[in-house]
N, C-alpha and C. Protein backbone atom coordinates (compact mmCIF):
# COMPACT_ATOMS: atom_id res chain seq x y z
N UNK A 1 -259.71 -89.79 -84.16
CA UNK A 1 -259.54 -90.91 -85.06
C UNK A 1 -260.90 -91.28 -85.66
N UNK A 2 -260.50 -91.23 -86.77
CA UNK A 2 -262.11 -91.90 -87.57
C UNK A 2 -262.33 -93.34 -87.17
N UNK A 3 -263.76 -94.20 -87.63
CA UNK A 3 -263.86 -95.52 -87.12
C UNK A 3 -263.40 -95.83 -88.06
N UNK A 4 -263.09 -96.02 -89.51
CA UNK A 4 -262.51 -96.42 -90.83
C UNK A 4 -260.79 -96.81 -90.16
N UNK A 5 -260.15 -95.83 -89.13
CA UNK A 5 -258.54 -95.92 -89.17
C UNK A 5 -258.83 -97.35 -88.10
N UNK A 6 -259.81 -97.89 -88.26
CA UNK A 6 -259.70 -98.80 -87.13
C UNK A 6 -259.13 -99.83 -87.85
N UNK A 7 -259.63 -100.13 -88.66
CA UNK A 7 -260.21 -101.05 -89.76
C UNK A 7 -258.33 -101.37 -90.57
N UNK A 8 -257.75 -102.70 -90.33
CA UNK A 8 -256.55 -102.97 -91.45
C UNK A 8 -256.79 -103.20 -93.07
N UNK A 9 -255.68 -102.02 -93.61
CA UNK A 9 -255.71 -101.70 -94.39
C UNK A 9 -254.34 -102.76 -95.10
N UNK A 10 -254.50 -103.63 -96.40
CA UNK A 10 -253.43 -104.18 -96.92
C UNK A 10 -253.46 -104.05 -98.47
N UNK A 11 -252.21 -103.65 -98.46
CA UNK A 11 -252.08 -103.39 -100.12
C UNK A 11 -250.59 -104.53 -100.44
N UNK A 12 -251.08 -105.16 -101.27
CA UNK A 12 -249.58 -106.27 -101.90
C UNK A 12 -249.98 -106.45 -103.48
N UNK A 13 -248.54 -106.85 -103.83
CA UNK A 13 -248.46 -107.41 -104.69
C UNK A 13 -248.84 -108.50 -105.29
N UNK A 14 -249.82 -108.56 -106.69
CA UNK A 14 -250.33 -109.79 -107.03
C UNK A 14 -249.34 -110.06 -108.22
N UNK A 15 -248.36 -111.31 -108.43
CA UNK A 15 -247.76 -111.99 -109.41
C UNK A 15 -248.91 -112.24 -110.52
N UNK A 16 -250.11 -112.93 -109.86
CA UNK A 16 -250.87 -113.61 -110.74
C UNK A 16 -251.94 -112.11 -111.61
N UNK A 17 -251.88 -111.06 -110.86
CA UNK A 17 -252.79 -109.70 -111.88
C UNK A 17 -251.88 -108.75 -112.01
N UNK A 18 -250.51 -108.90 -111.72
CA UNK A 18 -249.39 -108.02 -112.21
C UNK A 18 -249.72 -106.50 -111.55
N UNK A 19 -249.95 -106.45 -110.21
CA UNK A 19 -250.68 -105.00 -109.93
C UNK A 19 -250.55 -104.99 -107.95
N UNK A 20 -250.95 -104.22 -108.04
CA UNK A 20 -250.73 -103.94 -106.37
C UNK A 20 -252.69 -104.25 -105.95
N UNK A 21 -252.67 -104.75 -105.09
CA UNK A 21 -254.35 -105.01 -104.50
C UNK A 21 -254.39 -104.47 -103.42
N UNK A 22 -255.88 -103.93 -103.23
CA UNK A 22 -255.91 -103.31 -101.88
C UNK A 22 -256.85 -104.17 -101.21
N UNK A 23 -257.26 -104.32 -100.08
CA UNK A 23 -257.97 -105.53 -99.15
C UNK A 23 -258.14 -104.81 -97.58
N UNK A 24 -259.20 -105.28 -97.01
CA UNK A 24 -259.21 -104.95 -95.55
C UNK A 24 -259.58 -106.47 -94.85
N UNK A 25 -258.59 -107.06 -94.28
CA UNK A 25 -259.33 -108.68 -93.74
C UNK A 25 -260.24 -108.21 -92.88
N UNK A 26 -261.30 -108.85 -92.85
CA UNK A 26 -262.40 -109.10 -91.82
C UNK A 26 -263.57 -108.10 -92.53
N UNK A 27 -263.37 -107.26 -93.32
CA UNK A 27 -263.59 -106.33 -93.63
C UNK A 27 -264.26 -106.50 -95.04
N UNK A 28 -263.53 -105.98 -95.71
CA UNK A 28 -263.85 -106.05 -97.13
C UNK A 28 -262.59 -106.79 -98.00
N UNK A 29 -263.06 -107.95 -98.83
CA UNK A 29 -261.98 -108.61 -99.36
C UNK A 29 -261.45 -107.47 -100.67
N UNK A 30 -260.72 -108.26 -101.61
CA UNK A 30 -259.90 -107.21 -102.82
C UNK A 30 -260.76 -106.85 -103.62
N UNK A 31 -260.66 -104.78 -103.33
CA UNK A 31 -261.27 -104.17 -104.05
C UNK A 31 -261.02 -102.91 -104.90
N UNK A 32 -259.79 -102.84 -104.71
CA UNK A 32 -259.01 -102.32 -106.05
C UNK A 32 -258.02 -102.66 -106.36
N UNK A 33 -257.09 -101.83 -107.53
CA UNK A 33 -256.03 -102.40 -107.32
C UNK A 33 -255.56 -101.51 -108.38
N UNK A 34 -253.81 -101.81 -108.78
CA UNK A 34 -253.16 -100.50 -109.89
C UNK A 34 -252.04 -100.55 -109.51
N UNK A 35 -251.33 -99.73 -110.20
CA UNK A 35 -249.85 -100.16 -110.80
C UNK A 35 -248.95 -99.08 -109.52
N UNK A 36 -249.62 -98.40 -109.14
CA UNK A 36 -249.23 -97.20 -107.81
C UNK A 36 -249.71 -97.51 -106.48
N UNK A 37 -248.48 -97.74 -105.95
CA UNK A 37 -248.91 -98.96 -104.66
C UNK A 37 -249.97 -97.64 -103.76
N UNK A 38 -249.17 -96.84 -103.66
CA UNK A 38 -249.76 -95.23 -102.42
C UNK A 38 -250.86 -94.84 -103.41
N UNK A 39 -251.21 -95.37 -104.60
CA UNK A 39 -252.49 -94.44 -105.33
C UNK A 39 -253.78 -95.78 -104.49
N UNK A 40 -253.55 -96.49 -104.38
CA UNK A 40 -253.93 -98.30 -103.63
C UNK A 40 -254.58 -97.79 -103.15
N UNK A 41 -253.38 -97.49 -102.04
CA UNK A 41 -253.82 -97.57 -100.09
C UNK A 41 -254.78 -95.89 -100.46
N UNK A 42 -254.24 -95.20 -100.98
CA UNK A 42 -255.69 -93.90 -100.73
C UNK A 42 -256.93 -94.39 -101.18
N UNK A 43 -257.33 -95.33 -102.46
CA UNK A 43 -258.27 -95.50 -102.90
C UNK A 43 -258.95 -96.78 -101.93
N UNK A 44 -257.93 -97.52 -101.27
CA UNK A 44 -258.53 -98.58 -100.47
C UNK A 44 -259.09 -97.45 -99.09
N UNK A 45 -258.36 -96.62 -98.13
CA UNK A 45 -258.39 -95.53 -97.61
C UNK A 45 -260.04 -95.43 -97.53
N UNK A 46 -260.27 -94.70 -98.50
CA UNK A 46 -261.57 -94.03 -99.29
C UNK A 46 -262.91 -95.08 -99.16
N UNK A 47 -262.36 -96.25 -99.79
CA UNK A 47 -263.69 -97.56 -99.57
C UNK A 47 -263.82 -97.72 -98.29
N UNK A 48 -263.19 -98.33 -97.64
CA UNK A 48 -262.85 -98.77 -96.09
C UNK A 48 -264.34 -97.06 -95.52
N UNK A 49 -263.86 -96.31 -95.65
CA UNK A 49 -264.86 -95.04 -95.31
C UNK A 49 -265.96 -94.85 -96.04
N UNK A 50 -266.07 -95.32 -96.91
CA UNK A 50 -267.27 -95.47 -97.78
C UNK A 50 -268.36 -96.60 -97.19
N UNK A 51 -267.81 -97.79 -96.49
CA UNK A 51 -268.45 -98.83 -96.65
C UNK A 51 -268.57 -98.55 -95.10
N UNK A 52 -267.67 -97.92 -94.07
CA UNK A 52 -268.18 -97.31 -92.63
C UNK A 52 -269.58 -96.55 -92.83
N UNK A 53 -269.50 -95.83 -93.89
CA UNK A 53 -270.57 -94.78 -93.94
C UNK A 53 -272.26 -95.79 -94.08
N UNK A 54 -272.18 -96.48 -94.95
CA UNK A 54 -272.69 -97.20 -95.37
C UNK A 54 -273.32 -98.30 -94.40
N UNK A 55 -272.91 -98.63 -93.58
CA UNK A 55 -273.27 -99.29 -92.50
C UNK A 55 -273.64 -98.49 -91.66
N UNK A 56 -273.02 -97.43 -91.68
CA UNK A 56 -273.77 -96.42 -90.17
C UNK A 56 -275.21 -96.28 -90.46
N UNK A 57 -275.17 -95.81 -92.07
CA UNK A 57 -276.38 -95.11 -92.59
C UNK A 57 -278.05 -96.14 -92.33
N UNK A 58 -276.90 -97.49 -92.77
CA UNK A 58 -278.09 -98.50 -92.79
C UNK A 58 -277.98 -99.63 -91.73
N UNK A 59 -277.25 -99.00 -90.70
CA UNK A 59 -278.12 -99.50 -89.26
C UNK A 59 -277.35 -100.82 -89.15
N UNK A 60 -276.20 -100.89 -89.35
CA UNK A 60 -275.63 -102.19 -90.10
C UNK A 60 -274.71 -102.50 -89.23
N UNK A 61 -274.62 -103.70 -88.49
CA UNK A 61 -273.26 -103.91 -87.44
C UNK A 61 -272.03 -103.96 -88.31
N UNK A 62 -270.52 -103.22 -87.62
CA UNK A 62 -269.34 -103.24 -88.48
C UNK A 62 -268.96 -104.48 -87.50
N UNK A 63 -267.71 -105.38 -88.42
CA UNK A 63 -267.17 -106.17 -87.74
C UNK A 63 -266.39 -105.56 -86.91
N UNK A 64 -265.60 -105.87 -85.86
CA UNK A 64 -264.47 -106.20 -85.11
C UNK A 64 -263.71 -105.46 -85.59
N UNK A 65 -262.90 -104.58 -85.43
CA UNK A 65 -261.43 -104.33 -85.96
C UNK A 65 -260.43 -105.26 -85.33
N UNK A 66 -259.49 -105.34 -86.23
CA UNK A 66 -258.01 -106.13 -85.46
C UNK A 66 -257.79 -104.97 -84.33
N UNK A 67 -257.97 -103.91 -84.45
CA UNK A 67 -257.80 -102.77 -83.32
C UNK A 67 -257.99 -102.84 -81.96
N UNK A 68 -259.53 -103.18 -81.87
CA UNK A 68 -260.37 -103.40 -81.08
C UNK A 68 -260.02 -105.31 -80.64
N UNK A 69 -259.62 -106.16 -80.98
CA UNK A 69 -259.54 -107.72 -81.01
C UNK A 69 -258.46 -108.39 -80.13
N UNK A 70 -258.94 -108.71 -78.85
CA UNK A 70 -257.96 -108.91 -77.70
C UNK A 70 -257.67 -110.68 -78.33
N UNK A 71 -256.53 -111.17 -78.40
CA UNK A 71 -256.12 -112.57 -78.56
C UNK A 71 -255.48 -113.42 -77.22
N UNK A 72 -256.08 -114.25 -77.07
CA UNK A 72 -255.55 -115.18 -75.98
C UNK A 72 -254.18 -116.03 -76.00
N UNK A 73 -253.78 -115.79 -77.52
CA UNK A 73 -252.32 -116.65 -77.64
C UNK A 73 -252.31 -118.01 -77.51
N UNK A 74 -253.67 -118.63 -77.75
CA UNK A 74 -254.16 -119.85 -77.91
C UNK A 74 -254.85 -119.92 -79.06
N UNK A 75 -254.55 -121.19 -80.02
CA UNK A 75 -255.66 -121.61 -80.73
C UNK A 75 -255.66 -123.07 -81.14
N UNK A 76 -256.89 -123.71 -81.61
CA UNK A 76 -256.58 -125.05 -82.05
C UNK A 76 -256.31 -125.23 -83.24
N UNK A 77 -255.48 -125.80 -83.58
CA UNK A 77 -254.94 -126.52 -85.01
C UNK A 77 -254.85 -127.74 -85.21
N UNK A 78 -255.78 -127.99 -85.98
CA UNK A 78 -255.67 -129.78 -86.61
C UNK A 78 -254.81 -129.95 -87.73
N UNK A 79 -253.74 -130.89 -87.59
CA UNK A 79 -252.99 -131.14 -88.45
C UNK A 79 -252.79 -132.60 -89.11
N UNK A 80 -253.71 -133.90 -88.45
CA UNK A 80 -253.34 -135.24 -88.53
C UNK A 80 -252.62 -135.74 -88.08
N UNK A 81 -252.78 -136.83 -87.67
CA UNK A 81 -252.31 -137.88 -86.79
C UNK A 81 -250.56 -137.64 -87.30
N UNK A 82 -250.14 -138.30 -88.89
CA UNK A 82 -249.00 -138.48 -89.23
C UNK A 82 -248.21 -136.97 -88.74
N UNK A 83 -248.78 -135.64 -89.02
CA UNK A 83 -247.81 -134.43 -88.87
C UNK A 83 -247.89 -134.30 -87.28
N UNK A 84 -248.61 -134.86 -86.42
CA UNK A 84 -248.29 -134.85 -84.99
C UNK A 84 -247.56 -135.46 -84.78
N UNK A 85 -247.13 -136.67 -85.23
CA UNK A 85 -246.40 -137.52 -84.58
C UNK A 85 -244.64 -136.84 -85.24
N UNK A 86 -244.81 -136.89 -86.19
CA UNK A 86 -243.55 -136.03 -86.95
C UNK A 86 -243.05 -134.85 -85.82
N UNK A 87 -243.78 -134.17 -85.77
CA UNK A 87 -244.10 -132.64 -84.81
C UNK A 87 -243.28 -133.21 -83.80
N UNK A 88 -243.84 -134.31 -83.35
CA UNK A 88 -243.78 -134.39 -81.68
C UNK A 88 -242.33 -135.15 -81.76
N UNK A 89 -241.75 -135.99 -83.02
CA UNK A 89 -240.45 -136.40 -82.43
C UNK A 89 -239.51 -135.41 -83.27
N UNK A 90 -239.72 -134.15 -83.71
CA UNK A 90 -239.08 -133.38 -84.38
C UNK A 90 -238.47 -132.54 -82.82
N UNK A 91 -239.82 -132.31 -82.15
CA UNK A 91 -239.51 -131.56 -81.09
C UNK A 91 -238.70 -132.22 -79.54
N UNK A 92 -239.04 -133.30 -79.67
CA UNK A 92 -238.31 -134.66 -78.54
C UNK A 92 -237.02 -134.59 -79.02
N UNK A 93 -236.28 -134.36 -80.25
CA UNK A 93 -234.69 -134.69 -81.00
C UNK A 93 -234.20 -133.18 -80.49
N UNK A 94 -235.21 -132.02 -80.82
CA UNK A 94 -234.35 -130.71 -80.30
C UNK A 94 -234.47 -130.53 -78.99
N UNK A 95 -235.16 -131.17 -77.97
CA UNK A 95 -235.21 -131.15 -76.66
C UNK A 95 -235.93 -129.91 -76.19
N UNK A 96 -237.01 -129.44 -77.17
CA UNK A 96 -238.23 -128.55 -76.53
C UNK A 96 -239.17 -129.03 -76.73
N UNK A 97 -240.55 -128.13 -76.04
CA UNK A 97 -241.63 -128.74 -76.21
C UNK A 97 -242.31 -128.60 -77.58
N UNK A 98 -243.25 -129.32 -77.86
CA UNK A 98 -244.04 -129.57 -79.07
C UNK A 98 -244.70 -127.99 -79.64
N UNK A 99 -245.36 -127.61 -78.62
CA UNK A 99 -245.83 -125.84 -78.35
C UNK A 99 -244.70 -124.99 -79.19
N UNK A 100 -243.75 -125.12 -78.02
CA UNK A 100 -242.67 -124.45 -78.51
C UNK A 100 -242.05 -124.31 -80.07
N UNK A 101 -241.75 -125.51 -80.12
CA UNK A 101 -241.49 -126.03 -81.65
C UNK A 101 -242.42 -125.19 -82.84
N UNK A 102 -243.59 -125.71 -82.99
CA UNK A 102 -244.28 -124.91 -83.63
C UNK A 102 -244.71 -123.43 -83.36
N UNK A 103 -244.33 -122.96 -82.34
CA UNK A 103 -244.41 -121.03 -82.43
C UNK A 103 -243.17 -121.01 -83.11
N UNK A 104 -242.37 -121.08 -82.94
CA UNK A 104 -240.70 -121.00 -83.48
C UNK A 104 -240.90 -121.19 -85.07
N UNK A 105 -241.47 -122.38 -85.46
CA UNK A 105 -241.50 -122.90 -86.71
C UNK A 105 -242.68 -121.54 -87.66
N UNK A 106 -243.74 -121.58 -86.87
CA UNK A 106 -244.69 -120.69 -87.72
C UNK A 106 -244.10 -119.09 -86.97
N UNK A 107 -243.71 -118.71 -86.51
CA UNK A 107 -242.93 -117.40 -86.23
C UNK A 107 -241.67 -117.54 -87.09
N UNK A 108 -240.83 -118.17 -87.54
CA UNK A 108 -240.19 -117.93 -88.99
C UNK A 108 -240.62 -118.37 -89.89
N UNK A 109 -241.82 -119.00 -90.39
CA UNK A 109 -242.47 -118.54 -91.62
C UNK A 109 -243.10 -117.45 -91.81
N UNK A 110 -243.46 -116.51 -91.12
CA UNK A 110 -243.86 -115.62 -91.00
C UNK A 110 -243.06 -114.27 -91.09
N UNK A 111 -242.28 -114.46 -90.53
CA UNK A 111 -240.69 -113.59 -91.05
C UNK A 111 -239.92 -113.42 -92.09
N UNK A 112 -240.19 -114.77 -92.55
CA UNK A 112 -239.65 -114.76 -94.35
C UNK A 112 -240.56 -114.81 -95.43
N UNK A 113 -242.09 -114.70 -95.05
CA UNK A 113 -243.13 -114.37 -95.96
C UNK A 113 -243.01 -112.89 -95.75
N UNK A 114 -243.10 -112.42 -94.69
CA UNK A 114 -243.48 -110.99 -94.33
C UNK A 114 -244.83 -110.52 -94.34
């Protein structure tokens, strides 16, 4: 495996530039893009290895891959006083916890964004 296949590769659709974008989070933000989603991902492919090379050459720390990136399944989120309290008797009326509630809630937004 090359160090480049480490590295996430995303190609989507932009409404607002009428075109497919290619992107690597953590990585390199949007740096091509075109009307051939698979012409994208080879040319994103290609940078992503270009810009490995490029850092090797010049001694250059790569970030993290999502590859390599162990998650604890914890994080903090500030939302304000008013959406906690909402939160918290949204989740008291369905009779789970507050936690709960919101994995459920942001695990189907996430399902219907894709």
């Amino acid at each position: 495996m090359k160090i480049a296949d480490q590295y996430m590769k995303l190609v989507e659709w932009s409404e607002e530039d009428q075109c497919y974008v290619g992107s690597s989070p953590g990585f390199i933000g949007p740096c091509c893009h075109g009307e051939d989603e698979a012409k994208v991902y080879k040319q994103l492919c290609s940078i992503v290895e270009e810009w490995v090379d490029i850092h090797q050459k010049e001694q250059l720390p790569l970030p993290e891959s999502f590859a390599n990136k162990s998650f604890s399944g914890k994080f903090v989120l500030r939302v304000g006083r008013d959406l906690h309290k909402a939160l918290a008797i949204k989740a008291a009326k369905s009779g789970e916890s507050l936690n709960n509630l919101c994995t459920n809630l942001l695990r189907s937004s996430i399902v219907r964004k894709g």
